[in-house]
PDB file of N, CA and C in Angstrom:
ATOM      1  N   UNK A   1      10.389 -44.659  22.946  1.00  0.00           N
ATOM      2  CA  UNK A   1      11.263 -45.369  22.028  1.00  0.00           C
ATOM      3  C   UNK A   1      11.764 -46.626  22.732  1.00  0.00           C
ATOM      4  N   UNK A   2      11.564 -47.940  22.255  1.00  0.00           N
ATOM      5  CA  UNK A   2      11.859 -48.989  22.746  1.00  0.00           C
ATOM      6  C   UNK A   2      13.553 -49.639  22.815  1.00  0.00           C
ATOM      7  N   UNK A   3      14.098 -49.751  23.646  1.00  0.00           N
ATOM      8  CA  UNK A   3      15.618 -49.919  23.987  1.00  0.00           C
ATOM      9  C   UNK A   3      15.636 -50.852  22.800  1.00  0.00           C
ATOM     10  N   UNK A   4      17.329 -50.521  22.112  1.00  0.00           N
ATOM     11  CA  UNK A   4      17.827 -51.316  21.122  1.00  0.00           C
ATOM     12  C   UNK A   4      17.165 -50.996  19.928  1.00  0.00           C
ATOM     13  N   UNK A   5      16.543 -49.824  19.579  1.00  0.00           N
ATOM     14  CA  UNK A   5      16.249 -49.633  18.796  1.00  0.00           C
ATOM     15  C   UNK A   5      16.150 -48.597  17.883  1.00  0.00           C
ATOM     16  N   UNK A   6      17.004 -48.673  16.576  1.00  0.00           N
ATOM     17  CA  UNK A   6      17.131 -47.697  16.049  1.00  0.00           C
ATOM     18  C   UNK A   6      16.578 -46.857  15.332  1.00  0.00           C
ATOM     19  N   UNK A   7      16.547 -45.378  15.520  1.00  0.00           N
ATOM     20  CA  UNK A   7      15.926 -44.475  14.649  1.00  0.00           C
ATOM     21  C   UNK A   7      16.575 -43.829  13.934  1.00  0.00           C
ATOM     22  N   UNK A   8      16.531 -43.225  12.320  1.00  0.00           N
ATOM     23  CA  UNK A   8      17.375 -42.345  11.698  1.00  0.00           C
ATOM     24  C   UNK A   8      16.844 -40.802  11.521  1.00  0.00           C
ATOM     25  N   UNK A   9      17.276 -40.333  12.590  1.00  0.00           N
ATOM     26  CA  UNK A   9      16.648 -38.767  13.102  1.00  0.00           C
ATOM     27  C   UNK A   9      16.677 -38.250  11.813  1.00  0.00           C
ATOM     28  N   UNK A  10      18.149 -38.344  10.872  1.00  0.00           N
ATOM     29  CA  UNK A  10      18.154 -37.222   9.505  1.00  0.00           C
ATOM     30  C   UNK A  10      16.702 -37.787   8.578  1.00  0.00           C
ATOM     31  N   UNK A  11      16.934 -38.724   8.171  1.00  0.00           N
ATOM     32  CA  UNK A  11      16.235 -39.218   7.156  1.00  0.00           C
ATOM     33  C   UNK A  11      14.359 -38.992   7.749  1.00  0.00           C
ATOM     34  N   UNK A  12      14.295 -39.118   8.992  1.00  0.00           N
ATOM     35  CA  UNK A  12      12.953 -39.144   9.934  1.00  0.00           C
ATOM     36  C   UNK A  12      11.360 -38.344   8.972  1.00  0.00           C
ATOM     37  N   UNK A  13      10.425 -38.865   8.570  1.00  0.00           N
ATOM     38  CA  UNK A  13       9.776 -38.304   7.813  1.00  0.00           C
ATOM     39  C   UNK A  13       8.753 -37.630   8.758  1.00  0.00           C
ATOM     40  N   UNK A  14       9.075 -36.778   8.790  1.00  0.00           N
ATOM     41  CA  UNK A  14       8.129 -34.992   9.698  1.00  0.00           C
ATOM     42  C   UNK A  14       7.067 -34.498   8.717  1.00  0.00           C
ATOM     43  N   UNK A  15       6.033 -33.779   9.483  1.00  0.00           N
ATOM     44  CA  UNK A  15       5.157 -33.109   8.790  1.00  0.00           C
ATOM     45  C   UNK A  15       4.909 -32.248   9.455  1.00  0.00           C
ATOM     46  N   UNK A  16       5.032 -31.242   8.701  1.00  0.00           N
ATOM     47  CA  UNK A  16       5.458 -29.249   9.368  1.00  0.00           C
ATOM     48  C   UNK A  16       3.843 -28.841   9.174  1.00  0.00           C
ATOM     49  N   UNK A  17       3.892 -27.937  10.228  1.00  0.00           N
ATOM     50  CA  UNK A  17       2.834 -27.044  10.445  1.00  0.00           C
ATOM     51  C   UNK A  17       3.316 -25.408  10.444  1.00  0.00           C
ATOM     52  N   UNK A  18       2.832 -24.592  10.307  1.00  0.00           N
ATOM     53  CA  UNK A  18       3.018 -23.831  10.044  1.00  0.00           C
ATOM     54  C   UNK A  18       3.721 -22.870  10.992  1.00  0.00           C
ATOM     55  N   UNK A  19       4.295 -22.182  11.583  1.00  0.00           N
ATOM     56  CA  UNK A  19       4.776 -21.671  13.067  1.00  0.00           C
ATOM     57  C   UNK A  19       3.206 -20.697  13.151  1.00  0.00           C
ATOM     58  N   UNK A  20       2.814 -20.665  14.511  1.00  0.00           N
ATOM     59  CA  UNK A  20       1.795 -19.488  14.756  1.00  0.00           C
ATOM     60  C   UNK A  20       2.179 -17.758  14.631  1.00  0.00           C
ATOM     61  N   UNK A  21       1.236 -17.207  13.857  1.00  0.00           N
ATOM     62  CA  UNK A  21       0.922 -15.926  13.561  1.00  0.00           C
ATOM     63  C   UNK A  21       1.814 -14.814  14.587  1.00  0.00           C
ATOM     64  N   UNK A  22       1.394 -15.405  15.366  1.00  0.00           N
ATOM     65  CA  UNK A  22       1.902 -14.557  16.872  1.00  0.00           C
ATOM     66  C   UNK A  22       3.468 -14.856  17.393  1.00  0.00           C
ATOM     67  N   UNK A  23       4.196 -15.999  16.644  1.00  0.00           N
ATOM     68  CA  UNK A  23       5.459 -16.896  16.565  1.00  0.00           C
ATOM     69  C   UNK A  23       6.209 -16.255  15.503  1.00  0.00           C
ATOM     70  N   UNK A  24       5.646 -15.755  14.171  1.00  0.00           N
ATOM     71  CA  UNK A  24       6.098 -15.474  13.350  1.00  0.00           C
ATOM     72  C   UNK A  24       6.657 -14.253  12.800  1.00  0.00           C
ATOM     73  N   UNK A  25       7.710 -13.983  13.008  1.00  0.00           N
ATOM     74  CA  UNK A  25       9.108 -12.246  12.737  1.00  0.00           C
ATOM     75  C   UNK A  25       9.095 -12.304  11.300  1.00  0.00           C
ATOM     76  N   UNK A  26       9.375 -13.234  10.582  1.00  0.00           N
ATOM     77  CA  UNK A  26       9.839 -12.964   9.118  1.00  0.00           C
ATOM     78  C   UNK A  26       9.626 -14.481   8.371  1.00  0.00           C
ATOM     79  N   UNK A  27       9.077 -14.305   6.756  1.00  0.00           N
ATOM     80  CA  UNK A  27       9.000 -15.042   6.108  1.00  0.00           C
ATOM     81  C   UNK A  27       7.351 -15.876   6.116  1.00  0.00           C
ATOM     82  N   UNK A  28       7.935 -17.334   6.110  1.00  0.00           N
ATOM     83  CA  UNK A  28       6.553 -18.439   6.098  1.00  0.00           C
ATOM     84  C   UNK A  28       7.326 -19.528   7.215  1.00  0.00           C
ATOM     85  N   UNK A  29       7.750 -19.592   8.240  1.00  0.00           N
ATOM     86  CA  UNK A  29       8.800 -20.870   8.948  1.00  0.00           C
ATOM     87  C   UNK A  29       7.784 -21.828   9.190  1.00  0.00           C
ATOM     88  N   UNK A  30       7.799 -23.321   8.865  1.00  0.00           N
ATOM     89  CA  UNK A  30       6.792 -24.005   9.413  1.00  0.00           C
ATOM     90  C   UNK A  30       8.149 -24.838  10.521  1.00  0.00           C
ATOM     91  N   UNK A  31       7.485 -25.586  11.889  1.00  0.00           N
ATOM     92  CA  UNK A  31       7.841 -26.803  12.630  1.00  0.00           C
ATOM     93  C   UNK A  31       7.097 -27.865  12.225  1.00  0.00           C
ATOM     94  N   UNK A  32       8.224 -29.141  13.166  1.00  0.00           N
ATOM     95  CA  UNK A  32       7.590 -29.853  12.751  1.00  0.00           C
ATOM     96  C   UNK A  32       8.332 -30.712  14.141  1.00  0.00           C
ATOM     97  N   UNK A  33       7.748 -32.015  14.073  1.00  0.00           N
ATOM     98  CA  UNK A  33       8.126 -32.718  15.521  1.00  0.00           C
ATOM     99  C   UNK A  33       7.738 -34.446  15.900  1.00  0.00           C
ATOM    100  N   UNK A  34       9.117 -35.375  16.092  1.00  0.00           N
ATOM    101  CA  UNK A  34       8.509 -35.927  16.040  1.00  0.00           C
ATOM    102  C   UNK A  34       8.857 -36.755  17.683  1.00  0.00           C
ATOM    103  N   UNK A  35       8.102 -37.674  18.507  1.00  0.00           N
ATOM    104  CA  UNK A  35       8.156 -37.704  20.306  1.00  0.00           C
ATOM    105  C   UNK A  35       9.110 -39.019  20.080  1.00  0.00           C
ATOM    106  N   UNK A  36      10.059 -38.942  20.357  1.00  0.00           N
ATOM    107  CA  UNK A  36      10.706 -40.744  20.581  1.00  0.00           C
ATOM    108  C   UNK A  36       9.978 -41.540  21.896  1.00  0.00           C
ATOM    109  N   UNK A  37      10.149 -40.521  22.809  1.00  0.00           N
ATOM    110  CA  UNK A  37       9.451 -40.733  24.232  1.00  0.00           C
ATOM    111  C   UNK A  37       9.070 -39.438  24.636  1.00  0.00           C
ATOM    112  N   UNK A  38       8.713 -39.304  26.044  1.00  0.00           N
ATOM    113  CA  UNK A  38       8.072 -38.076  27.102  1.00  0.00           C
ATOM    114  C   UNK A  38       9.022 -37.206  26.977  1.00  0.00           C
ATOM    115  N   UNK A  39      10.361 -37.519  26.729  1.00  0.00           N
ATOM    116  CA  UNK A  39      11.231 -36.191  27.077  1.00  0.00           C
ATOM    117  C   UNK A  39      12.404 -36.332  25.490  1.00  0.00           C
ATOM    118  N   UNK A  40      12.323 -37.288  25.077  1.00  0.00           N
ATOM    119  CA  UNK A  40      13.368 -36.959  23.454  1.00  0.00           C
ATOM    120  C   UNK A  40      12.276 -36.713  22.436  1.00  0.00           C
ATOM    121  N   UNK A  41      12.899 -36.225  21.311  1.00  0.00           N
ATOM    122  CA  UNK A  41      12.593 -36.150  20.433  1.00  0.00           C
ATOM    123  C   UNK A  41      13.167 -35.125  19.343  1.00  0.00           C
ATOM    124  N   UNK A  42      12.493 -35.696  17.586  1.00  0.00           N
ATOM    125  CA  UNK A  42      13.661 -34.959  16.344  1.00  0.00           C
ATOM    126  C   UNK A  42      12.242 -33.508  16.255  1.00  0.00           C
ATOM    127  N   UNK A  43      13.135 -32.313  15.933  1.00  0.00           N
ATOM    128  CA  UNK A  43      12.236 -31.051  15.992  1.00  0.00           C
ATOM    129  C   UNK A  43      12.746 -30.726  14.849  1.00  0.00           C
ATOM    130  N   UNK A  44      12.484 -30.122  13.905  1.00  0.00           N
ATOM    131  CA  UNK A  44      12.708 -29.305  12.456  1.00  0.00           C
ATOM    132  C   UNK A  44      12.060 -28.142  12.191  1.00  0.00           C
ATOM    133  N   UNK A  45      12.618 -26.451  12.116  1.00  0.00           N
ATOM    134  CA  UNK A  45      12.191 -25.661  11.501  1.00  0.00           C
ATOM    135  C   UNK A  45      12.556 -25.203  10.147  1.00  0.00           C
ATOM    136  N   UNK A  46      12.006 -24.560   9.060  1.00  0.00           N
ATOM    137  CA  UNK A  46      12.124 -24.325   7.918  1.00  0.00           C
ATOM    138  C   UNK A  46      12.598 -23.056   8.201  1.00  0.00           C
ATOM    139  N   UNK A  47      13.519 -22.338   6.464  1.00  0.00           N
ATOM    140  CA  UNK A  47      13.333 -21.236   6.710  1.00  0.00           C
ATOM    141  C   UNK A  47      12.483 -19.865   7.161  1.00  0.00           C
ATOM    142  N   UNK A  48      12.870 -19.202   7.769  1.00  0.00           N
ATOM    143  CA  UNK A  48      12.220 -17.915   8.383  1.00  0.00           C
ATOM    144  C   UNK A  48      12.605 -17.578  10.083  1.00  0.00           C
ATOM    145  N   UNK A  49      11.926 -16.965  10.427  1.00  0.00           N
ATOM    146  CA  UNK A  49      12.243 -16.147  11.640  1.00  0.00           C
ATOM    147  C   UNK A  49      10.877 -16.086  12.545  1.00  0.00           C
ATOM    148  N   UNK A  50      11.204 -17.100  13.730  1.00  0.00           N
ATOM    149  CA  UNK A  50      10.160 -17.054  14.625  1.00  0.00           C
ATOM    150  C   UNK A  50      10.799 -16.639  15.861  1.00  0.00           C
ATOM    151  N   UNK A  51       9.973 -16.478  16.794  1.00  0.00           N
ATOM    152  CA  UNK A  51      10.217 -15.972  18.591  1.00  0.00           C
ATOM    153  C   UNK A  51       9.705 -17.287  19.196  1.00  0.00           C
ATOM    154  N   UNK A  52      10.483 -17.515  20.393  1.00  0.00           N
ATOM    155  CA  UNK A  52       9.878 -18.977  20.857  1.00  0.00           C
ATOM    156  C   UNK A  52      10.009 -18.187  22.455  1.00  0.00           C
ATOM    157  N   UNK A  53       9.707 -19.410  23.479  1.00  0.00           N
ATOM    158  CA  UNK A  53       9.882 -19.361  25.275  1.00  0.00           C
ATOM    159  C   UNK A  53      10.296 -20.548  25.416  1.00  0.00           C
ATOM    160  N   UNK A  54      11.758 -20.838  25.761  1.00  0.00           N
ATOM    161  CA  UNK A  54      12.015 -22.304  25.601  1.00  0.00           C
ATOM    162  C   UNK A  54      11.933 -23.029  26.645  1.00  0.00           C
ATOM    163  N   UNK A  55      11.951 -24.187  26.669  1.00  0.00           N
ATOM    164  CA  UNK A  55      11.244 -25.333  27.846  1.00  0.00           C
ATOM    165  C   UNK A  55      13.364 -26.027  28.055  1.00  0.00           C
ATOM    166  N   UNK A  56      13.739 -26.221  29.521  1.00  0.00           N
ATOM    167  CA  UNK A  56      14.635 -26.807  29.457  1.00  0.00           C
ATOM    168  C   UNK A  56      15.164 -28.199  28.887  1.00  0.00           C
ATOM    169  N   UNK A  57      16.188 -28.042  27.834  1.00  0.00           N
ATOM    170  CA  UNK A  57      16.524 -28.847  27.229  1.00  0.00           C
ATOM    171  C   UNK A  57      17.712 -29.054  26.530  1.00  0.00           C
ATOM    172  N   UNK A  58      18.645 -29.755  25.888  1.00  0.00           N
ATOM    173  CA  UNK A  58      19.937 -29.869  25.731  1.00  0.00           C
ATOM    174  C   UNK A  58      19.565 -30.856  23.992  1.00  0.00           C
ATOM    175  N   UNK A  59      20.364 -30.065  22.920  1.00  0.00           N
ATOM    176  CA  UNK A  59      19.787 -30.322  21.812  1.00  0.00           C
ATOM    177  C   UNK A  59      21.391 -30.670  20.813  1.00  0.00           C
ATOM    178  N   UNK A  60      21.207 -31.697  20.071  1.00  0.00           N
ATOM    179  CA  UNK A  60      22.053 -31.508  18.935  1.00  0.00           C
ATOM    180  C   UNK A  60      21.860 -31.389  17.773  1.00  0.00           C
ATOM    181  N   UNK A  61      22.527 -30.195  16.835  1.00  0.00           N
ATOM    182  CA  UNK A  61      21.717 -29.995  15.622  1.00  0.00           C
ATOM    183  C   UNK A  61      22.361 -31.038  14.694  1.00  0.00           C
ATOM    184  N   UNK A  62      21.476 -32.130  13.685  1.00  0.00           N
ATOM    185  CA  UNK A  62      21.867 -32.661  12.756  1.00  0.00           C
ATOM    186  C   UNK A  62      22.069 -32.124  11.247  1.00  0.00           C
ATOM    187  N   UNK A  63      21.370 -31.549  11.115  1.00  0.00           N
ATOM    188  CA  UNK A  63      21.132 -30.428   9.514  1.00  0.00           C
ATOM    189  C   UNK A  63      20.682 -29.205  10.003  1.00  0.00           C
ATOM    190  N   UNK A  64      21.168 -28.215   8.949  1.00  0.00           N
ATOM    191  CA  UNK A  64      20.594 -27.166   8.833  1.00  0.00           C
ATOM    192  C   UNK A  64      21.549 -25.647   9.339  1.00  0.00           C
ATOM    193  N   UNK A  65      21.241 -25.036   9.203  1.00  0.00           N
ATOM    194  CA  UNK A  65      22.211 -23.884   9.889  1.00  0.00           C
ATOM    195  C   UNK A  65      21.061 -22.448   9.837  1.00  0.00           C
ATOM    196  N   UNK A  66      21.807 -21.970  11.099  1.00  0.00           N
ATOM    197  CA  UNK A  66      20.412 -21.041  12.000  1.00  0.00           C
ATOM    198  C   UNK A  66      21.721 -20.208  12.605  1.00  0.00           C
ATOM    199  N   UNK A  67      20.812 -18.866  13.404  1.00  0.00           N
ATOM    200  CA  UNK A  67      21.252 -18.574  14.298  1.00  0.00           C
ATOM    201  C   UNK A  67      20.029 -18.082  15.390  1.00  0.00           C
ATOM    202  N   UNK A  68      20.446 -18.053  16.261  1.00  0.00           N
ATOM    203  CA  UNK A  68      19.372 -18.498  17.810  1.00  0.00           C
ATOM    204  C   UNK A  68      19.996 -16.770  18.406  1.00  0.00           C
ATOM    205  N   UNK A  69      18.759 -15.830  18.817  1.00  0.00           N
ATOM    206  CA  UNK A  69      18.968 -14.486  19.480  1.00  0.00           C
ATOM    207  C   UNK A  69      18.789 -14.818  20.771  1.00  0.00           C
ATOM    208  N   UNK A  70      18.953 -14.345  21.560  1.00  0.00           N
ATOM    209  CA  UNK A  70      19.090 -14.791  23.545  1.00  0.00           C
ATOM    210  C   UNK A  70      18.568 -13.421  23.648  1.00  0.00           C
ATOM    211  N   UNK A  71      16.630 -13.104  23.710  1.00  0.00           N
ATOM    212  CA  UNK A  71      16.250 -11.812  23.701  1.00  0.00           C
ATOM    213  C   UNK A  71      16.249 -12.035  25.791  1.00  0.00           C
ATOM    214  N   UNK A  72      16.017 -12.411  26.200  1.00  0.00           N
ATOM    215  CA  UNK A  72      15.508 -12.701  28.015  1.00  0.00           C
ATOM    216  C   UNK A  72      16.337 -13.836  28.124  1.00  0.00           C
ATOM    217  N   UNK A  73      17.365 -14.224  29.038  1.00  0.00           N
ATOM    218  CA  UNK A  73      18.223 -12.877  29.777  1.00  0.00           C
ATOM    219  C   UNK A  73      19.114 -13.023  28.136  1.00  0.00           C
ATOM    220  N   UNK A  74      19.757 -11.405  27.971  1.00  0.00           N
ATOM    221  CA  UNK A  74      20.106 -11.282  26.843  1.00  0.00           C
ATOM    222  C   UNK A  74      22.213 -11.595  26.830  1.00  0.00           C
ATOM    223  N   UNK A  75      21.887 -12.994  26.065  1.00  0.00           N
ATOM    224  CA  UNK A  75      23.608 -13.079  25.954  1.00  0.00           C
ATOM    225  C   UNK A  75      23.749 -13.031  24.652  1.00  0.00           C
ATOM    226  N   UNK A  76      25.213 -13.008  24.002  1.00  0.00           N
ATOM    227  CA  UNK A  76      25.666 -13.484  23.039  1.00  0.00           C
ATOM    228  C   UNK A  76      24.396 -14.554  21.658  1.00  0.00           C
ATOM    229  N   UNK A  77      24.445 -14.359  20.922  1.00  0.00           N
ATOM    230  CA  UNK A  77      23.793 -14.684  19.347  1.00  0.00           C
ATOM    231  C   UNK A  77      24.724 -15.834  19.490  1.00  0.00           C
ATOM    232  N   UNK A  78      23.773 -17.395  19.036  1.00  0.00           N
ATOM    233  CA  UNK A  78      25.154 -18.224  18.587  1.00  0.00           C
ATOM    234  C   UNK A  78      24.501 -18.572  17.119  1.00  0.00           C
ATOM    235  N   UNK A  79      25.394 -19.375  16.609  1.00  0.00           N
ATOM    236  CA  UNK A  79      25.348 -19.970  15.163  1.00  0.00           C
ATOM    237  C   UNK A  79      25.201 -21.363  15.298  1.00  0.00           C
ATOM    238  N   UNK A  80      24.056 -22.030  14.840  1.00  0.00           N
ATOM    239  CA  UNK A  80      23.935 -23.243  14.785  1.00  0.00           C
ATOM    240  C   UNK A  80      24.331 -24.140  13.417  1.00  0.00           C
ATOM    241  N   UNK A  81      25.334 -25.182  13.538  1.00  0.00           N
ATOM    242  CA  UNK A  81      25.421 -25.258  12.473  1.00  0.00           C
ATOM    243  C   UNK A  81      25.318 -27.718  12.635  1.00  0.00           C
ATOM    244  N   UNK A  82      25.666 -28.024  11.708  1.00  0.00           N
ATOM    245  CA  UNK A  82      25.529 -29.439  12.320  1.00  0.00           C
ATOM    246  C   UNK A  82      26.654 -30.023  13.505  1.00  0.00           C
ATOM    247  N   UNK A  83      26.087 -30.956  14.369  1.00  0.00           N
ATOM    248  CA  UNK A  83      27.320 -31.175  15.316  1.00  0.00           C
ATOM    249  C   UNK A  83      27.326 -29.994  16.298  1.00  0.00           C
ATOM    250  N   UNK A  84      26.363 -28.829  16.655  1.00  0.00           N
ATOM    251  CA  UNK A  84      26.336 -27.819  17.387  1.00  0.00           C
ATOM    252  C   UNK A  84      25.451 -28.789  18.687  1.00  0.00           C
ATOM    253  N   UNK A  85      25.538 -28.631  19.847  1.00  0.00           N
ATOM    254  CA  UNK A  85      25.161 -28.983  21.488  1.00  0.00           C
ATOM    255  C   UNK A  85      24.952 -27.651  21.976  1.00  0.00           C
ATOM    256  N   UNK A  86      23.883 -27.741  22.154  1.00  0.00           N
ATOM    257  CA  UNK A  86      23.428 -26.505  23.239  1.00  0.00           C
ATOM    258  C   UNK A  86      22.571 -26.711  24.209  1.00  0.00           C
ATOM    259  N   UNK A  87      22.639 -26.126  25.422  1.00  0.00           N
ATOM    260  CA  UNK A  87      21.791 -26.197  26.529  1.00  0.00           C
ATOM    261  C   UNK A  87      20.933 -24.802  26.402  1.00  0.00           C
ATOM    262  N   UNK A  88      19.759 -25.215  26.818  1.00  0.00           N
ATOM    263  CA  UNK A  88      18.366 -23.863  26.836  1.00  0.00           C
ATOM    264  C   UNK A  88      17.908 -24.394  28.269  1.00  0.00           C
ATOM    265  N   UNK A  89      17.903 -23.104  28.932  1.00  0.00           N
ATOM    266  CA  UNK A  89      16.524 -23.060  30.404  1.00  0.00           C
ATOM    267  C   UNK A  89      15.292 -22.886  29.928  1.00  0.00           C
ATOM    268  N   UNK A  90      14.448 -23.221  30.683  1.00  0.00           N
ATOM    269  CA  UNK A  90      12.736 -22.576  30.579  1.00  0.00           C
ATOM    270  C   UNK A  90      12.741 -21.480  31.470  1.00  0.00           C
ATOM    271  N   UNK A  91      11.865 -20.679  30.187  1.00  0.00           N
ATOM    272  CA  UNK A  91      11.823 -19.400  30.265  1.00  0.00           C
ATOM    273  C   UNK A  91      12.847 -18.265  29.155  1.00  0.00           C
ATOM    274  N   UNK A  92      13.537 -19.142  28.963  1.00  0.00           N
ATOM    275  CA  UNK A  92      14.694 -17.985  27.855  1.00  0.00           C
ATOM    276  C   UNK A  92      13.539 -17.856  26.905  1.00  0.00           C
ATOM    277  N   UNK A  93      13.766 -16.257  26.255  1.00  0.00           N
ATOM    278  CA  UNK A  93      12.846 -15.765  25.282  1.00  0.00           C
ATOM    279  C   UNK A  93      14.217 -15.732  24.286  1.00  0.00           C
ATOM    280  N   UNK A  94      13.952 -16.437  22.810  1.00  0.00           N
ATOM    281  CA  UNK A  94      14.575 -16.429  21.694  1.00  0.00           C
ATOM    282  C   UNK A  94      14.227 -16.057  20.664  1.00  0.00           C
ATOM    283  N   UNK A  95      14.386 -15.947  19.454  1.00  0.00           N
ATOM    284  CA  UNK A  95      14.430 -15.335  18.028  1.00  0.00           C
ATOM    285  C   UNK A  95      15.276 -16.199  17.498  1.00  0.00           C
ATOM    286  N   UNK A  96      14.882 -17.465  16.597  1.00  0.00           N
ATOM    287  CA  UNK A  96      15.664 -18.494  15.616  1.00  0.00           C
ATOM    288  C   UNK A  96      15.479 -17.812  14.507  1.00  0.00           C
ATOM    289  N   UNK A  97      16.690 -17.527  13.678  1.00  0.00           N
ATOM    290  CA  UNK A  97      16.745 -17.334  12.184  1.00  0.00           C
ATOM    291  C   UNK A  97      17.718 -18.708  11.419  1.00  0.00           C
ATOM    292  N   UNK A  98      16.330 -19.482  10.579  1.00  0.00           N
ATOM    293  CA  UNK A  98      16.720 -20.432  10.379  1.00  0.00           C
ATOM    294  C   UNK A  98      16.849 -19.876   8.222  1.00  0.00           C
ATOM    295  N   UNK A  99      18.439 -20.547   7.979  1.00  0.00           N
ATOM    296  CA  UNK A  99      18.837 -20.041   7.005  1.00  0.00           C
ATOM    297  C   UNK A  99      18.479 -21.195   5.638  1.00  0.00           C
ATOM    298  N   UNK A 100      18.898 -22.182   6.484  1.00  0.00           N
ATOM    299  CA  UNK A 100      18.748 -23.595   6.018  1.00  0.00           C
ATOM    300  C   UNK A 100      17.823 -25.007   6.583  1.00  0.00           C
ATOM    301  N   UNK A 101      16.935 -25.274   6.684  1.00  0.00           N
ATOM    302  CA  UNK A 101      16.351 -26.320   7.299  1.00  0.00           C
ATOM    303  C   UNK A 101      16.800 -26.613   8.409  1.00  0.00           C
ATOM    304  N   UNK A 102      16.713 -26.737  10.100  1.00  0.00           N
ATOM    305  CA  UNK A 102      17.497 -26.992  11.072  1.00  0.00           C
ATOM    306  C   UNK A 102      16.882 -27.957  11.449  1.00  0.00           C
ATOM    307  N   UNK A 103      17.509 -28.940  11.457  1.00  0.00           N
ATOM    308  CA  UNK A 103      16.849 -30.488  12.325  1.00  0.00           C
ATOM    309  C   UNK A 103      17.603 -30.362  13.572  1.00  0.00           C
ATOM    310  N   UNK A 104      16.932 -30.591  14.605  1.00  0.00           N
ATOM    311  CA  UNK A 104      17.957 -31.455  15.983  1.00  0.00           C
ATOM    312  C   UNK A 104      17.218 -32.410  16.785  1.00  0.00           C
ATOM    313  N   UNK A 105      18.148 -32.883  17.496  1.00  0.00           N
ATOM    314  CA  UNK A 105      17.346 -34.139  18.624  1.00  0.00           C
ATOM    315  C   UNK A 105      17.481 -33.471  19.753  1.00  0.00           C
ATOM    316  N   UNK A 106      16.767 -33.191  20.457  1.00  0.00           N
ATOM    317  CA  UNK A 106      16.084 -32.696  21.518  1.00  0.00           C
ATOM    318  C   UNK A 106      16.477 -33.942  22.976  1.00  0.00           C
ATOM    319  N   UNK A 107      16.733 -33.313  24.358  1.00  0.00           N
ATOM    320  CA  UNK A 107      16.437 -34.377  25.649  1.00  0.00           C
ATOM    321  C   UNK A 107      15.910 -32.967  26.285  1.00  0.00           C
ATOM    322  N   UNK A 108      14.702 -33.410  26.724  1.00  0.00           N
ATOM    323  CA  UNK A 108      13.804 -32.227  28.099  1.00  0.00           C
ATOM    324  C   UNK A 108      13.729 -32.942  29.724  1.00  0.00           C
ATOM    325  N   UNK A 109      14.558 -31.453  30.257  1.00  0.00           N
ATOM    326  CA  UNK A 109      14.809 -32.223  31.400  1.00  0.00           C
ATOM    327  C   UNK A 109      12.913 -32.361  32.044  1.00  0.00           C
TER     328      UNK A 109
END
């Protein structure tokens, strides 16, 4: 993404793929993704229930409301809702139940 220059993450036009077979707990969830650079970028899942292995990264959700399971190491369930900041290590094993469309902007360390 070139300095001084603006992007509108909400409005951002994505094209979802489907989550993989082997990704997929409940429903139809597709992702979707788009790279600003090597390490930002806007991510969107649809409703349903996938399992992920997350890569370290620090995210803010713009739309949507979810809640995120902490299966490896196992803490506390949070609720994602807009204006939510969260930090993820690589390696946490999760379970997103996305209720409402969840957009966020993504930084990977």
């Amino acid at each position: 993404m070139p300095a001084g220059v603006v992007t509108d993450a909400v409005s951002l036009a994505l094209v979802p793929e489907p989550v993989p077979a082997d990704q997929t707990v409940a429903g139809s969830p597709t992702t979707a993704l788009h790279e600003l650079d090597a390490s930002t970028g806007v991510w969107e899942m649809s409703p349903g229930v996938m399992s992920d292995v997350e890569a370290d990264e620090l995210f803010v959700v713009l739309t949507g409301d979810a809640t995120v399971e902490f299966v490896h190491p196992a803490l506390p369930s949070i609720r994602l809702s807009p204006g939510s900041v969260v930090r993820l290590e690589a390696g946490m094993r999760t379970v997103w139940t996305v209720r409402e469309t969840l957009r966020k902007v993504y930084i990977a360390f």
